[in-house]
PDB file of N, CA and C in Angstrom:
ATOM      1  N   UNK A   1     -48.716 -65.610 -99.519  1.00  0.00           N
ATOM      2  CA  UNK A   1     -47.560 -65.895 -98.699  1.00  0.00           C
ATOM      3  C   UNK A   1     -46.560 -64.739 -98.809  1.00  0.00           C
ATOM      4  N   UNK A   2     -46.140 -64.134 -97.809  1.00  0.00           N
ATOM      5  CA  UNK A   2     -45.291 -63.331 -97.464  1.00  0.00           C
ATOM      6  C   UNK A   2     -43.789 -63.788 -98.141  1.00  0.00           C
ATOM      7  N   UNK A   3     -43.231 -63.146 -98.834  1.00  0.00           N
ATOM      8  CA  UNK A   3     -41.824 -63.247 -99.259  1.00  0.00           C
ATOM      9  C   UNK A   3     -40.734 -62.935 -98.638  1.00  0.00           C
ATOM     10  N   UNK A   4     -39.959 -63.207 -97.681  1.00  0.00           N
ATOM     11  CA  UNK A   4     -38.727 -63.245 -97.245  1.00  0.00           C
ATOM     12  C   UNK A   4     -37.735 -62.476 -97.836  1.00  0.00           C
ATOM     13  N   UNK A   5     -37.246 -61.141 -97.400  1.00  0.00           N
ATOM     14  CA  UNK A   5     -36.343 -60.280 -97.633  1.00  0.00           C
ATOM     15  C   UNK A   5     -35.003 -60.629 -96.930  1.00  0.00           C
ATOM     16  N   UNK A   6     -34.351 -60.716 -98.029  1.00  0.00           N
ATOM     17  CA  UNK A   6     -32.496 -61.073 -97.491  1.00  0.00           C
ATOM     18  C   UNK A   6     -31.823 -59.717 -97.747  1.00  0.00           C
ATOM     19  N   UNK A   7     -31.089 -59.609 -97.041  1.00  0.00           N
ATOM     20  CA  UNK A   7     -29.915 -58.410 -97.386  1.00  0.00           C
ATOM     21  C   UNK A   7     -28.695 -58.830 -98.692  1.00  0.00           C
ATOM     22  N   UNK A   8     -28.799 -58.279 -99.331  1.00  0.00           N
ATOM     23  CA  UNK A   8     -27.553 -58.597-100.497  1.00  0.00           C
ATOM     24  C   UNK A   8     -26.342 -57.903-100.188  1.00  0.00           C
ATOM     25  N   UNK A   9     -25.475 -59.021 -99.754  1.00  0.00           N
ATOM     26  CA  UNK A   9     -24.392 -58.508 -99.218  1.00  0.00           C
ATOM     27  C   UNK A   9     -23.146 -57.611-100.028  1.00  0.00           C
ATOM     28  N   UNK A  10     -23.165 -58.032-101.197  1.00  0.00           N
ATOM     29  CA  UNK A  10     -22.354 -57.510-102.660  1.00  0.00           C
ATOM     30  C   UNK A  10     -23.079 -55.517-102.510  1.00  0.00           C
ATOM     31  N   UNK A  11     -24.420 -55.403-102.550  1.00  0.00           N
ATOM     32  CA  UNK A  11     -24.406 -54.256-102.725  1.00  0.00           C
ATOM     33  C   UNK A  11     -24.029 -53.487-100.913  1.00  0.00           C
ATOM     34  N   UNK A  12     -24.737 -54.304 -99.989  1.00  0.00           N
ATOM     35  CA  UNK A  12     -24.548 -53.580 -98.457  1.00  0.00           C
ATOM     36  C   UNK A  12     -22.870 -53.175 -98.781  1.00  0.00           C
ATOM     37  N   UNK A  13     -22.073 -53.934 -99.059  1.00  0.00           N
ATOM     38  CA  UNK A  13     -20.131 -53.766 -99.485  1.00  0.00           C
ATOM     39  C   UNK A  13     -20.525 -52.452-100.470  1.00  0.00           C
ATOM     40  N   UNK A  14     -21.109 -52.455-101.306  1.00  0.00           N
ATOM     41  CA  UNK A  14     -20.758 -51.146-102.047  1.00  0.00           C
ATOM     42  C   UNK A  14     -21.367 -49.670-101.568  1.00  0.00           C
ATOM     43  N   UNK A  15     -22.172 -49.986-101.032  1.00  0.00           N
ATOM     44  CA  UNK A  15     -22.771 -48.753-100.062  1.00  0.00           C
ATOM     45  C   UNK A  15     -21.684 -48.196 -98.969  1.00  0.00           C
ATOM     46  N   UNK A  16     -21.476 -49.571 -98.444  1.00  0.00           N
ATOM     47  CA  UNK A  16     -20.440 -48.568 -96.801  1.00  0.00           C
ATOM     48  C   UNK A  16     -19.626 -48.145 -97.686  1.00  0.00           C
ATOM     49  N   UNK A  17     -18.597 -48.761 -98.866  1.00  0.00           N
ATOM     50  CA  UNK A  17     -17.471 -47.756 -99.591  1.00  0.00           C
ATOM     51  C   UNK A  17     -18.197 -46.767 -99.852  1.00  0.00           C
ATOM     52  N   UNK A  18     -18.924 -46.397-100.275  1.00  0.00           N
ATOM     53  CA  UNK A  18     -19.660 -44.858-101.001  1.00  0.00           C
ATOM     54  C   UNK A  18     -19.727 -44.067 -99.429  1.00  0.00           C
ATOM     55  N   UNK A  19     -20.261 -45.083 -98.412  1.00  0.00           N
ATOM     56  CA  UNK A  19     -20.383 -44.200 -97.410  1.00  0.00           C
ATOM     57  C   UNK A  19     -19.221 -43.935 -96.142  1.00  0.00           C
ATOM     58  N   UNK A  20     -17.796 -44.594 -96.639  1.00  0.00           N
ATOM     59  CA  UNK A  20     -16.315 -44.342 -96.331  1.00  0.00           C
ATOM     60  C   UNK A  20     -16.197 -43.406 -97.413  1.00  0.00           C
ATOM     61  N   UNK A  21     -16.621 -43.225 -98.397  1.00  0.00           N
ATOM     62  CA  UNK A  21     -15.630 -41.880 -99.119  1.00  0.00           C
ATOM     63  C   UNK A  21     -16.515 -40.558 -98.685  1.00  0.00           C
ATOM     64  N   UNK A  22     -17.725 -40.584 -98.495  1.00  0.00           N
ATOM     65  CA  UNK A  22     -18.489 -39.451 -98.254  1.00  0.00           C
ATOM     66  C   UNK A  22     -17.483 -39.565 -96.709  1.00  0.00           C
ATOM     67  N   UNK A  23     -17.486 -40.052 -95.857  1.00  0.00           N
ATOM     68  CA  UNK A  23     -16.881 -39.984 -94.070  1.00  0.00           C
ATOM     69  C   UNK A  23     -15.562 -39.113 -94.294  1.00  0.00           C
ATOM     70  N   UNK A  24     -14.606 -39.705 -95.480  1.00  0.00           N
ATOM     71  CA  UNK A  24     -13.784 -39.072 -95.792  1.00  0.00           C
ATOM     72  C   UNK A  24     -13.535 -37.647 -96.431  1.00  0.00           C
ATOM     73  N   UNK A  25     -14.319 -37.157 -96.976  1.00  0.00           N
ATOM     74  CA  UNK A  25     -14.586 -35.804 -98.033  1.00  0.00           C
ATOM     75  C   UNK A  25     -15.194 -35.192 -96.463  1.00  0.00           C
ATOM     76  N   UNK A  26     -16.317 -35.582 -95.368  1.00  0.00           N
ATOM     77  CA  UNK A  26     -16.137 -34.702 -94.575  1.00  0.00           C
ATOM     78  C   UNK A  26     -15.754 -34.281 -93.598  1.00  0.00           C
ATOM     79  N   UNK A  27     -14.476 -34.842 -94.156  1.00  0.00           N
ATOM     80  CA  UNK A  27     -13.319 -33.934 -92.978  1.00  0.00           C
ATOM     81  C   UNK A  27     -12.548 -33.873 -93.675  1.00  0.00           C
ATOM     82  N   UNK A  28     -12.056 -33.890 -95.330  1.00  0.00           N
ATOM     83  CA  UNK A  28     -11.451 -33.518 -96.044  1.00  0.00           C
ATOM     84  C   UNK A  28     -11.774 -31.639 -96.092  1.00  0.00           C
ATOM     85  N   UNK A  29     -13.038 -31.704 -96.632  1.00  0.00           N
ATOM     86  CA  UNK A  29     -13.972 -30.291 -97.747  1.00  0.00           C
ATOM     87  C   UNK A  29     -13.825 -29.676 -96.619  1.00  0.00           C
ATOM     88  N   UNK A  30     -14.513 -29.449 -95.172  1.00  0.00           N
ATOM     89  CA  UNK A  30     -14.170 -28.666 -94.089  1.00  0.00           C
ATOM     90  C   UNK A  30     -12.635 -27.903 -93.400  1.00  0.00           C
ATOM     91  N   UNK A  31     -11.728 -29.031 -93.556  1.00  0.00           N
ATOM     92  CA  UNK A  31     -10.337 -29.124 -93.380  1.00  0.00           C
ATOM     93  C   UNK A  31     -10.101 -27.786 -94.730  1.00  0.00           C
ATOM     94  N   UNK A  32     -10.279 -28.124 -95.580  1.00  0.00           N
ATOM     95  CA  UNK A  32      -9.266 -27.143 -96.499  1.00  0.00           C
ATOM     96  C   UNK A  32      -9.968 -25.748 -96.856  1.00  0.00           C
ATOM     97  N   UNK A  33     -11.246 -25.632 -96.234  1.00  0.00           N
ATOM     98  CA  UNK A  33     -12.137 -24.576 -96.144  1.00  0.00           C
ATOM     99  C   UNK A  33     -11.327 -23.674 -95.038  1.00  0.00           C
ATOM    100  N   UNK A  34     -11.246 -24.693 -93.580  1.00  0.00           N
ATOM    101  CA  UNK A  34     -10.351 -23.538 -92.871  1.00  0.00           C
ATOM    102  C   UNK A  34      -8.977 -23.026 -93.256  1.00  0.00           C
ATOM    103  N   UNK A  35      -7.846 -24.084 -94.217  1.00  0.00           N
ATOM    104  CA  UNK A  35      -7.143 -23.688 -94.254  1.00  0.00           C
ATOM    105  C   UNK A  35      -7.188 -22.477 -95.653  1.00  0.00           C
ATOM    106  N   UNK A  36      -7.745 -22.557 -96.706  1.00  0.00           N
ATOM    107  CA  UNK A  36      -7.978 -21.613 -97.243  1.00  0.00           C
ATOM    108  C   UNK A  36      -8.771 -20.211 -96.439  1.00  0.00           C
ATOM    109  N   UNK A  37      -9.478 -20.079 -95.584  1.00  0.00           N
ATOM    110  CA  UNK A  37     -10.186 -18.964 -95.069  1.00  0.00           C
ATOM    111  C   UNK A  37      -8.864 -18.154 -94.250  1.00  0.00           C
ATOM    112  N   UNK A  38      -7.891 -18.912 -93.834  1.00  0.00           N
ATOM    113  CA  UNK A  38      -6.981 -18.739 -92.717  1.00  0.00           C
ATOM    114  C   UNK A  38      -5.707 -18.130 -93.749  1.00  0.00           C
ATOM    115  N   UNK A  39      -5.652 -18.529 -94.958  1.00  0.00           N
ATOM    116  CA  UNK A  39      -4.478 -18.032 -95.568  1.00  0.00           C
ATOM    117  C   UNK A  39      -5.238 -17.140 -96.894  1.00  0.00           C
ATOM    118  N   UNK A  40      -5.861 -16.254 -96.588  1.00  0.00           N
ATOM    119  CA  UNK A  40      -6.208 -15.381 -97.771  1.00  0.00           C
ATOM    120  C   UNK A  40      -5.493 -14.812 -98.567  1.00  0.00           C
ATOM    121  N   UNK A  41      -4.240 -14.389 -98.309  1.00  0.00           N
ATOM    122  CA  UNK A  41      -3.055 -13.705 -98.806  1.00  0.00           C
ATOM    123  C   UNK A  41      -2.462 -14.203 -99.977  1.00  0.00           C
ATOM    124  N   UNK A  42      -2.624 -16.223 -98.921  1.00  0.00           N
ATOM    125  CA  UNK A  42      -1.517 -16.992-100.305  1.00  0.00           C
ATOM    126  C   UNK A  42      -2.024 -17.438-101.974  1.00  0.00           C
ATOM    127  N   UNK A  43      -1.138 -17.187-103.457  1.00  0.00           N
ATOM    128  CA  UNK A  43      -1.926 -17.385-104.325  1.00  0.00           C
ATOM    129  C   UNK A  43      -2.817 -18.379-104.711  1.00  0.00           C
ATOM    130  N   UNK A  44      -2.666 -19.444-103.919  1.00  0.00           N
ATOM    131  CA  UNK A  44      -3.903 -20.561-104.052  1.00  0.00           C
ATOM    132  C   UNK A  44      -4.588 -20.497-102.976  1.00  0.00           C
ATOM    133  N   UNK A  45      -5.633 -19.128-103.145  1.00  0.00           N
ATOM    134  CA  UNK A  45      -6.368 -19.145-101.992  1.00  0.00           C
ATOM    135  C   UNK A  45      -7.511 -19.406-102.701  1.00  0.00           C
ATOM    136  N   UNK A  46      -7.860 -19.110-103.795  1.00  0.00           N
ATOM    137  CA  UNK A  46      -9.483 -19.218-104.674  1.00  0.00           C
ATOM    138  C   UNK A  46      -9.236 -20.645-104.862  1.00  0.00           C
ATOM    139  N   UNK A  47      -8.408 -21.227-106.013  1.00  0.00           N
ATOM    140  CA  UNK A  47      -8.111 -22.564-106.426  1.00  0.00           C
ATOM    141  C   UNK A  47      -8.603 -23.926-104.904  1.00  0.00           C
ATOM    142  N   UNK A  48      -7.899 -23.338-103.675  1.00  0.00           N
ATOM    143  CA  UNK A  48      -7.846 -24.052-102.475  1.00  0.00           C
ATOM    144  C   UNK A  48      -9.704 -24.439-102.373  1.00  0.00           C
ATOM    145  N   UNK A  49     -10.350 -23.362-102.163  1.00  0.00           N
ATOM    146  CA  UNK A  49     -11.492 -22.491-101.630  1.00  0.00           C
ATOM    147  C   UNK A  49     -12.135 -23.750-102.292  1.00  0.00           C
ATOM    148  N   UNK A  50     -12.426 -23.444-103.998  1.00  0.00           N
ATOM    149  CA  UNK A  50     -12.848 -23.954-105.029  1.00  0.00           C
ATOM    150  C   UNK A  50     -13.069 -25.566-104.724  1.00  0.00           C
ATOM    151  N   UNK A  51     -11.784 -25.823-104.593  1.00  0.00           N
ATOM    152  CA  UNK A  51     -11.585 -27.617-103.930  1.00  0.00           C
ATOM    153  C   UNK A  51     -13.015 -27.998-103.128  1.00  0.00           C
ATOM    154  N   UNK A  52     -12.180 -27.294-102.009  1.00  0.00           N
ATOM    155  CA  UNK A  52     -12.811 -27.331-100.563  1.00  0.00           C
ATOM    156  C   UNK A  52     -14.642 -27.227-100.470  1.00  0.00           C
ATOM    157  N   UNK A  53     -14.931 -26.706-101.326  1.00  0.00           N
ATOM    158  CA  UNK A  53     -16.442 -26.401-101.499  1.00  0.00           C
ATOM    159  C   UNK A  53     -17.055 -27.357-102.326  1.00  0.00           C
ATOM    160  N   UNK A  54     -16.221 -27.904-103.961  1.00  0.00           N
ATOM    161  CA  UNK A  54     -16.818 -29.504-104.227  1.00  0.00           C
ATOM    162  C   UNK A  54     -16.115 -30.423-103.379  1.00  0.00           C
ATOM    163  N   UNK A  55     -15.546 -30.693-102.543  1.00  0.00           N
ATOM    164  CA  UNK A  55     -15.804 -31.918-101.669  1.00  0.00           C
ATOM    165  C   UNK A  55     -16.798 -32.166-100.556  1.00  0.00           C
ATOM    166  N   UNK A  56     -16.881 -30.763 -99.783  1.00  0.00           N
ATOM    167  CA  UNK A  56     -17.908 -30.375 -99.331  1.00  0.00           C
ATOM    168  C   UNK A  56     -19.123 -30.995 -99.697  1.00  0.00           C
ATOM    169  N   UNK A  57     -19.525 -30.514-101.112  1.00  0.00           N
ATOM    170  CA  UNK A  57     -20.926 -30.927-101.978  1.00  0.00           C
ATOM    171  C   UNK A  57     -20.990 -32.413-102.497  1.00  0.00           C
ATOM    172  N   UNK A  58     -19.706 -32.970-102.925  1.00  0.00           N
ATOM    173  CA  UNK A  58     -19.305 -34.538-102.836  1.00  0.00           C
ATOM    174  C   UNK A  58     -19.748 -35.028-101.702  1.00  0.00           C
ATOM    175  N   UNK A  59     -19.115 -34.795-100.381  1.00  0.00           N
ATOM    176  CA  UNK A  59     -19.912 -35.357 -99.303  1.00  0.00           C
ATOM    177  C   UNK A  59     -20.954 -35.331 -99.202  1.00  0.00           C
ATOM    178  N   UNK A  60     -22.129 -34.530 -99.144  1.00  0.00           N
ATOM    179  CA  UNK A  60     -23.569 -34.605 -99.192  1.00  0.00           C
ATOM    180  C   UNK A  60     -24.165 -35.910 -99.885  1.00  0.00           C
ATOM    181  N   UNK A  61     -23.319 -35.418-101.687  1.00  0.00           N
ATOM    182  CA  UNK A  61     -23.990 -36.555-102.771  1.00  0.00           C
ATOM    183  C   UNK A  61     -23.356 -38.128-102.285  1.00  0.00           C
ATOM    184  N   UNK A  62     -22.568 -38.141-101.735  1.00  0.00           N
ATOM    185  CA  UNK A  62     -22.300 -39.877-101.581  1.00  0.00           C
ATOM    186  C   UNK A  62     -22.739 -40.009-100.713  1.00  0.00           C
ATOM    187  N   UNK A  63     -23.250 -39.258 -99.611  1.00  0.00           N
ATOM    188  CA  UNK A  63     -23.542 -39.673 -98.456  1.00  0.00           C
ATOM    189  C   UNK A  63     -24.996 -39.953 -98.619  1.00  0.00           C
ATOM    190  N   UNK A  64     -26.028 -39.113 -99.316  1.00  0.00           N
ATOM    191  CA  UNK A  64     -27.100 -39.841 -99.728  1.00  0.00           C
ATOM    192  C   UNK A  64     -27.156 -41.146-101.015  1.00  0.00           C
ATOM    193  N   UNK A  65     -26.241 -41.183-101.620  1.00  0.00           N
ATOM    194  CA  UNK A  65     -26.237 -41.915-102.515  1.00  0.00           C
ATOM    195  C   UNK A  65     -25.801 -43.261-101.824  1.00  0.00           C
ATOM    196  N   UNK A  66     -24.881 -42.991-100.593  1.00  0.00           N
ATOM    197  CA  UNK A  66     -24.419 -44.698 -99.942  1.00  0.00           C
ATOM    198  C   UNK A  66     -25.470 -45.180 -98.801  1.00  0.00           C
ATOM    199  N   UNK A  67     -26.494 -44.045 -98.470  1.00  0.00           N
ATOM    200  CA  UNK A  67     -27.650 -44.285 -97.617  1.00  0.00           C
ATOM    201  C   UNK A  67     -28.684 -45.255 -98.492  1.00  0.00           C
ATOM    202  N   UNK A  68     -29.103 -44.467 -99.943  1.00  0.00           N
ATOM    203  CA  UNK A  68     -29.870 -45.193-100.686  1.00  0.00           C
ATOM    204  C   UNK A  68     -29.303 -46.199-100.866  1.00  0.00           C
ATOM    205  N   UNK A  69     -28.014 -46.763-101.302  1.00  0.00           N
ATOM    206  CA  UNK A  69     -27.710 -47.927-101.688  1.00  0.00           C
ATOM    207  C   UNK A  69     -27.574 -49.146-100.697  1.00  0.00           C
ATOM    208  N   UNK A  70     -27.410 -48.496 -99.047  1.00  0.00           N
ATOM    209  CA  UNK A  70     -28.050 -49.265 -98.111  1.00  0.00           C
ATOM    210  C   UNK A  70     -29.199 -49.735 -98.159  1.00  0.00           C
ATOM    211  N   UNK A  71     -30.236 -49.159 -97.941  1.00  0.00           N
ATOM    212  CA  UNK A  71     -31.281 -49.028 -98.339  1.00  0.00           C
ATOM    213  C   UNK A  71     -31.824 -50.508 -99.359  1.00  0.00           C
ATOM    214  N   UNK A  72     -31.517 -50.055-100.519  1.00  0.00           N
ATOM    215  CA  UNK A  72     -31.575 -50.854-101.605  1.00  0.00           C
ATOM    216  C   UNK A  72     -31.368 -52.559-101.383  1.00  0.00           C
ATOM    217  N   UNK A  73     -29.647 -52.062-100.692  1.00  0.00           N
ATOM    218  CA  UNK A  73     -29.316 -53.921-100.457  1.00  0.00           C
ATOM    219  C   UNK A  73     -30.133 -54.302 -99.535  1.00  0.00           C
ATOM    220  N   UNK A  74     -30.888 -53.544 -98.487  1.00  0.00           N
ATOM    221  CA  UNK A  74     -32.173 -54.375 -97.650  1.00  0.00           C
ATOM    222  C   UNK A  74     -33.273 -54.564 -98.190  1.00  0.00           C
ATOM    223  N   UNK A  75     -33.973 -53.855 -98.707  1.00  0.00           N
ATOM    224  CA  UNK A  75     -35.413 -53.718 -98.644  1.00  0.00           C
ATOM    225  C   UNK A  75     -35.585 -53.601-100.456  1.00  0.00           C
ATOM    226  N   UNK A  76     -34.837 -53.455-101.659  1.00  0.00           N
ATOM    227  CA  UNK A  76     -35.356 -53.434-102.216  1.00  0.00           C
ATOM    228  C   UNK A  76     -35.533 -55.644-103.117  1.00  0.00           C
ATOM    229  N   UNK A  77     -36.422 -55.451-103.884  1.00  0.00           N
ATOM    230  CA  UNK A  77     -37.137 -56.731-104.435  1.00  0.00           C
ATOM    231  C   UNK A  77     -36.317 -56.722-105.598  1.00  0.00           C
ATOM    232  N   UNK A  78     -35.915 -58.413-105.440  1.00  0.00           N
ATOM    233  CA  UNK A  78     -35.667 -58.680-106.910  1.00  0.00           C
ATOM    234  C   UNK A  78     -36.037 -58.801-108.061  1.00  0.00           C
TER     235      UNK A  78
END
């Protein structure tokens, strides 16, 4: 007999947050990439840069990490 897969709603909730903060970081990490590229002159231009490039890489990692955890709340077995 075939077993019946439910969605667990507790984790589907913790996935979209992971995958609202990744939505957020990318248009955060991009945003301060231009404004650092645009102000080279000013002294927080490396520090800015620096930011801008781990949020960048933050977005990637939550964004696969809130895909898998979609994922998970469907299809994986208890």
């Amino acid at each position: 007999m075939m077993e019946e897969h439910k969605t667990d709603r507790d984790i589907l909730a913790k996935g979209l947050k992971i995958m609202g903060m990744s939505l957020g970081c990318m248009f955060l990490g991009p945003t301060l990439v231009y404004i650092a590229l645009t102000n080279q002159e000013k002294p927080l231009y490396i520090p800015i840069l620096i930011l801008a490039i781990l949020l960048c890489g933050l977005a990637i990692f939550l964004a696969f990490k809130g895909i898998n955890t979609v994922m998970d709340s469907m299809f994986k077995k208890k």
